[in-house]
N, C-alpha and C. Protein backbone atom coordinates (compact mmCIF):
# COMPACT_ATOMS: atom_id res chain seq x y z
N UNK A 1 -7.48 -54.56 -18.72
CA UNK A 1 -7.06 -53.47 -19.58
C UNK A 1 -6.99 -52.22 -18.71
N UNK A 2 -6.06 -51.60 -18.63
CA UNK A 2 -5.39 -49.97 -17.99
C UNK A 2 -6.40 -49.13 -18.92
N UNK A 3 -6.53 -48.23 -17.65
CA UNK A 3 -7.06 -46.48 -18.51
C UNK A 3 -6.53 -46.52 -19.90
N UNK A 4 -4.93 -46.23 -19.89
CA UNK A 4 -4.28 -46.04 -20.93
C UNK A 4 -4.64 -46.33 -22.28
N UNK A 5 -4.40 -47.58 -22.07
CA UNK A 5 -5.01 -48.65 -22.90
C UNK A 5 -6.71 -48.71 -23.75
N UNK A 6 -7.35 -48.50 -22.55
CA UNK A 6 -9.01 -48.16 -22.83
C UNK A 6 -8.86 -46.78 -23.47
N UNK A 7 -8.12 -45.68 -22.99
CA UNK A 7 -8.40 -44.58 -23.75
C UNK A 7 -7.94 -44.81 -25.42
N UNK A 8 -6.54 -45.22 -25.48
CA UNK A 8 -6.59 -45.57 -26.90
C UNK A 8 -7.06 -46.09 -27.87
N UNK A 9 -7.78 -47.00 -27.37
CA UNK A 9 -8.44 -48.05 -28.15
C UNK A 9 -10.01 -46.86 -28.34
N UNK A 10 -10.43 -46.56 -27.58
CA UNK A 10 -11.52 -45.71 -28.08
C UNK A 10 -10.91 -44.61 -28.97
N UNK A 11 -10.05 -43.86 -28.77
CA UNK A 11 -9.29 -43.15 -29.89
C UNK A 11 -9.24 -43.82 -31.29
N UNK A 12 -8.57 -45.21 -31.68
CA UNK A 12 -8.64 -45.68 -32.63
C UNK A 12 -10.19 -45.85 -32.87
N UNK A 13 -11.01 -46.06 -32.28
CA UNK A 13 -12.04 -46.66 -32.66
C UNK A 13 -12.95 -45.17 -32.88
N UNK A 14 -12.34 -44.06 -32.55
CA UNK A 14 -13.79 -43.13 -33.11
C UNK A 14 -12.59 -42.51 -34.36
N UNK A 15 -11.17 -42.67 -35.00
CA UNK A 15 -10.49 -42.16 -35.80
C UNK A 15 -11.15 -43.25 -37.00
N UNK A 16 -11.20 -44.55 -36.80
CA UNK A 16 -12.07 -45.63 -37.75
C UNK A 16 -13.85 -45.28 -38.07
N UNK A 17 -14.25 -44.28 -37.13
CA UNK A 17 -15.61 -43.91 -37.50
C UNK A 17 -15.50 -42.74 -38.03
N UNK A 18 -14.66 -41.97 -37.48
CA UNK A 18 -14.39 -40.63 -38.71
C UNK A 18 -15.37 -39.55 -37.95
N UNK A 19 -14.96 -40.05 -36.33
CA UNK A 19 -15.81 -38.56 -35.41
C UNK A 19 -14.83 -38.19 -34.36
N UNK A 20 -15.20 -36.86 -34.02
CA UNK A 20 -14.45 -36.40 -32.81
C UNK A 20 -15.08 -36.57 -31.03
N UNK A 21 -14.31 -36.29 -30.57
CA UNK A 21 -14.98 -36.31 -29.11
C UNK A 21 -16.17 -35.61 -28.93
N UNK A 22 -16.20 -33.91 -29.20
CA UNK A 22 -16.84 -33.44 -28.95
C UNK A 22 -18.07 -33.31 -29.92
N UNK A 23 -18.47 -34.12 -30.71
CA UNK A 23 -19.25 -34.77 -31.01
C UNK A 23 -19.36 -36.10 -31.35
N UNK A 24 -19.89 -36.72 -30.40
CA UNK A 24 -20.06 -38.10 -30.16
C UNK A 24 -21.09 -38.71 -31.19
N UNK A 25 -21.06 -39.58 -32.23
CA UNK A 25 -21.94 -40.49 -32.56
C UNK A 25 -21.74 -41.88 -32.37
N UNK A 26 -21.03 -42.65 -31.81
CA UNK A 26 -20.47 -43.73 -31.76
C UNK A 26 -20.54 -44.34 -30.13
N UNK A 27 -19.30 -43.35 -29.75
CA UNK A 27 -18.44 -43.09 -28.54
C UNK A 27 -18.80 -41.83 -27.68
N UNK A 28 -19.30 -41.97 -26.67
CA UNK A 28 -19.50 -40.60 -25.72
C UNK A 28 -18.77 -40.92 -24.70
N UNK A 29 -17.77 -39.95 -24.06
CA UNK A 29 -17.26 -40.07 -23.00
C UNK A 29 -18.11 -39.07 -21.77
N UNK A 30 -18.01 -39.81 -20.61
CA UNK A 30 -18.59 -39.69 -19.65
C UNK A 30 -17.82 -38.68 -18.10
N UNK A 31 -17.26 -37.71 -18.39
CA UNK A 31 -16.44 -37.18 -18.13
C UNK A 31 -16.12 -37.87 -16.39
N UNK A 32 -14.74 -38.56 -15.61
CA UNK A 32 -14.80 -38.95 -14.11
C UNK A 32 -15.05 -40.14 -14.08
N UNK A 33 -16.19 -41.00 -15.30
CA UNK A 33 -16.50 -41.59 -15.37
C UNK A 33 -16.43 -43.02 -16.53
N UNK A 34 -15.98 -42.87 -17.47
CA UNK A 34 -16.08 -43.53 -18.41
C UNK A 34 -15.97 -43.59 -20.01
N UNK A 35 -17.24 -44.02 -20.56
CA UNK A 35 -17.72 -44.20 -22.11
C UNK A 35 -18.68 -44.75 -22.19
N UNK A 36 -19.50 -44.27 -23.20
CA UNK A 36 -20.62 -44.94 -23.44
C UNK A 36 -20.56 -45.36 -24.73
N UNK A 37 -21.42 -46.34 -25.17
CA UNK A 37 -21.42 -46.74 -26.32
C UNK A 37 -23.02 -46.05 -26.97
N UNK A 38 -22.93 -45.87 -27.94
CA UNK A 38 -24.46 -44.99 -28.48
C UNK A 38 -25.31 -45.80 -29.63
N UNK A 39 -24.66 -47.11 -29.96
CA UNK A 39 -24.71 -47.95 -30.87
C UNK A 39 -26.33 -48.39 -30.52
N UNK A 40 -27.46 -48.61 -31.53
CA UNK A 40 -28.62 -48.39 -31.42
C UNK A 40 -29.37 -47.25 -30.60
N UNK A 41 -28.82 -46.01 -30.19
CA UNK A 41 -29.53 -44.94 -29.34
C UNK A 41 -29.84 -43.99 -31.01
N UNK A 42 -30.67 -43.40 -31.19
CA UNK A 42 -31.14 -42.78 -32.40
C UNK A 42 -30.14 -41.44 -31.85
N UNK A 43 -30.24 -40.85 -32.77
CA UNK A 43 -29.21 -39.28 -32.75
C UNK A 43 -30.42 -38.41 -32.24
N UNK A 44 -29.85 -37.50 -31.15
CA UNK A 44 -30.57 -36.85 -30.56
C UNK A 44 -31.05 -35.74 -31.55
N UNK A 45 -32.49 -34.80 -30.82
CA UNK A 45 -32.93 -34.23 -32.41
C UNK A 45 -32.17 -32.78 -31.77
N UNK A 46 -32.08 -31.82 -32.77
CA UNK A 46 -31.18 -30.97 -32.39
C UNK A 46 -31.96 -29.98 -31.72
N UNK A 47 -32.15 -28.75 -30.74
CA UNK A 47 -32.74 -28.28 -30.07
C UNK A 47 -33.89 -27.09 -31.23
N UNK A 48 -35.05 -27.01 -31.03
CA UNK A 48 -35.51 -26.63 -31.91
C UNK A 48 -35.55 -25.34 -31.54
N UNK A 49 -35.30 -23.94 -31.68
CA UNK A 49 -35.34 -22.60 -31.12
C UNK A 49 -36.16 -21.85 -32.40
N UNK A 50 -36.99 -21.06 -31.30
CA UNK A 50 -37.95 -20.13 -31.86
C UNK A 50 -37.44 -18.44 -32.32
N UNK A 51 -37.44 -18.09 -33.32
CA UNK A 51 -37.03 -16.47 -32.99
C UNK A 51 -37.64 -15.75 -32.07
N UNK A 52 -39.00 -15.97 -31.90
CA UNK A 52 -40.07 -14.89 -30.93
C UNK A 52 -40.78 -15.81 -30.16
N UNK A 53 -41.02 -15.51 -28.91
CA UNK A 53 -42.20 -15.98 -28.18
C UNK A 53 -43.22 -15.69 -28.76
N UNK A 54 -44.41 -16.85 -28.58
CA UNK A 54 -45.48 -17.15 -28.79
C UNK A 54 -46.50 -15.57 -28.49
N UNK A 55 -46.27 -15.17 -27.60
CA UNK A 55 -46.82 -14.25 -26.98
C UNK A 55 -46.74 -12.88 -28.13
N UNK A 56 -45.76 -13.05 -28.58
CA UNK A 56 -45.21 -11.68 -28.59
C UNK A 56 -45.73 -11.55 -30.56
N UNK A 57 -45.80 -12.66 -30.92
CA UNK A 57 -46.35 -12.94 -32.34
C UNK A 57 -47.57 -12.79 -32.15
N UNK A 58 -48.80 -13.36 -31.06
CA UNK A 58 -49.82 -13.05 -31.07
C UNK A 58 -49.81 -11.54 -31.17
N UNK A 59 -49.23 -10.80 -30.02
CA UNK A 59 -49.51 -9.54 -29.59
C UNK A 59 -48.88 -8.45 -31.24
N UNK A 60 -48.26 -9.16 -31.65
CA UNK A 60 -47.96 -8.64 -33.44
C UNK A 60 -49.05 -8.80 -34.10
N UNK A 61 -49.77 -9.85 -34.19
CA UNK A 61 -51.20 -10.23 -34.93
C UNK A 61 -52.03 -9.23 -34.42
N UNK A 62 -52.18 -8.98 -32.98
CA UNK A 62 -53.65 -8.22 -32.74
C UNK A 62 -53.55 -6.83 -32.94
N UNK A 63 -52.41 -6.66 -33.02
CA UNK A 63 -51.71 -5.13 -33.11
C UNK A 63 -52.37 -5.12 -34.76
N UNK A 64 -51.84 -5.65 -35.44
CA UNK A 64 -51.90 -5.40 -36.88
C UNK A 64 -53.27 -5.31 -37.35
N UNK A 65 -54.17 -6.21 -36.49
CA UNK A 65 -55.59 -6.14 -37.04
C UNK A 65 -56.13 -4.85 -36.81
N UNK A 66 -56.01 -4.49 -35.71
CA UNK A 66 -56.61 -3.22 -34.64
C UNK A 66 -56.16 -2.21 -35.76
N UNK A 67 -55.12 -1.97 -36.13
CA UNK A 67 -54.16 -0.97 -37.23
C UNK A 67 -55.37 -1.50 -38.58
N UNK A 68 -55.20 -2.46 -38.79
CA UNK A 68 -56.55 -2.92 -40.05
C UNK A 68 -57.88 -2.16 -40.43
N UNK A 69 -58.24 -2.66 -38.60
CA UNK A 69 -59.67 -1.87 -38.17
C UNK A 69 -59.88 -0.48 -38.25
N UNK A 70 -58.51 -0.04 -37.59
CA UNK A 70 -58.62 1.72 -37.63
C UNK A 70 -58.70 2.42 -39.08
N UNK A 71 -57.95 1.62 -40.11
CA UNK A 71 -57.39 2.25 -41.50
C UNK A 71 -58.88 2.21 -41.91
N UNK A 72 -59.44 0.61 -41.46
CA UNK A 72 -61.24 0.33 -42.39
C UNK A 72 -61.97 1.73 -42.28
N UNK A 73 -62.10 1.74 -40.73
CA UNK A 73 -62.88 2.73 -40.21
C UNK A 73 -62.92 4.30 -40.28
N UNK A 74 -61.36 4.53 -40.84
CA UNK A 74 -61.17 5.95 -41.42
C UNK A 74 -61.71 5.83 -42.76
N UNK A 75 -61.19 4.84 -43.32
CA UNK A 75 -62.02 4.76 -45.08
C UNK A 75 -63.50 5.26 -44.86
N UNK A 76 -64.00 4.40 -44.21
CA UNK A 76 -65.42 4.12 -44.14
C UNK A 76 -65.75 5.38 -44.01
N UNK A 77 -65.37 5.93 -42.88
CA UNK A 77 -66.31 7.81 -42.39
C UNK A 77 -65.83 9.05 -43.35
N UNK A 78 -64.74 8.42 -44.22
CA UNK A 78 -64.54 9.34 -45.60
C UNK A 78 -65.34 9.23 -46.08
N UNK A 79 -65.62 7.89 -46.75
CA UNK A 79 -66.78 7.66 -47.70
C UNK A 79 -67.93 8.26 -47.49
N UNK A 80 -67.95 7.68 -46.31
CA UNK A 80 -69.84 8.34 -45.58
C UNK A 80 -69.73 10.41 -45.81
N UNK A 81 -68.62 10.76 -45.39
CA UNK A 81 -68.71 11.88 -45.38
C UNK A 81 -68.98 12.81 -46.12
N UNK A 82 -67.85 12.36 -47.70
CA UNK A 82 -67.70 12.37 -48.72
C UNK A 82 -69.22 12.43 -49.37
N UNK A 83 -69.70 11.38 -49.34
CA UNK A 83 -71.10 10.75 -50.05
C UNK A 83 -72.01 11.80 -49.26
N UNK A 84 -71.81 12.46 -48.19
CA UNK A 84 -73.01 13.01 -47.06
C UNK A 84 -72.98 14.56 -47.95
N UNK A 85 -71.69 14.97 -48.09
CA UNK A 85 -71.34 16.31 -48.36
C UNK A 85 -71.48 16.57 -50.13
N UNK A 86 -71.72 15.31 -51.01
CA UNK A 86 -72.20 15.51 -52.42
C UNK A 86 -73.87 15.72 -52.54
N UNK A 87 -74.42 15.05 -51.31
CA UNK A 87 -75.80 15.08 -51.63
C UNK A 87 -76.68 16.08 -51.18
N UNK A 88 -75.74 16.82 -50.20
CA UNK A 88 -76.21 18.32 -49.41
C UNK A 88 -75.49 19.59 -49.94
């Protein structure tokens, strides 16, 4: 069987699966090189992407507590102050 020939027949055969080249589930071409067949290979999982580094969510967390701590700690020396300046 000719190139020719091999290329068509994979043409018919991914137009009968109802996929395109550039996404391969069937048929992957091997660009220089060939075709592969994908028949029992599981579908690859799709790339999983993060919005933020790891880093940078922590450094959001400790930020926010510290901001927590400061708000506590202003409450707190109101209160105390507050409470210091009713009883004197």
């Amino acid at each position: 069987m000719g190139e020719p020939a091999l290329n068509r027949v994979v043409s018919e055969l991914r137009k009968a699966a109802g996929e395109e080249a550039k996404a391969p589930k069937l048929v992957q071409t091997i660009p220089r090189k060939g075709y592969r067949l994908l028949l029992g290979q599981p579908a690859p999982a799709p790339p999983v992407s993060r919005r933020f580094p790891r880093w940078l969510t922590a450094a959001a967390g400790i930020a926010a507590a510290v901001v927590a701590l400061a708000a506590a700690n202003w409450l707190l020396e109101t209160a105390i102050g507050l409470i210091w300046t009713l009883r004197h």
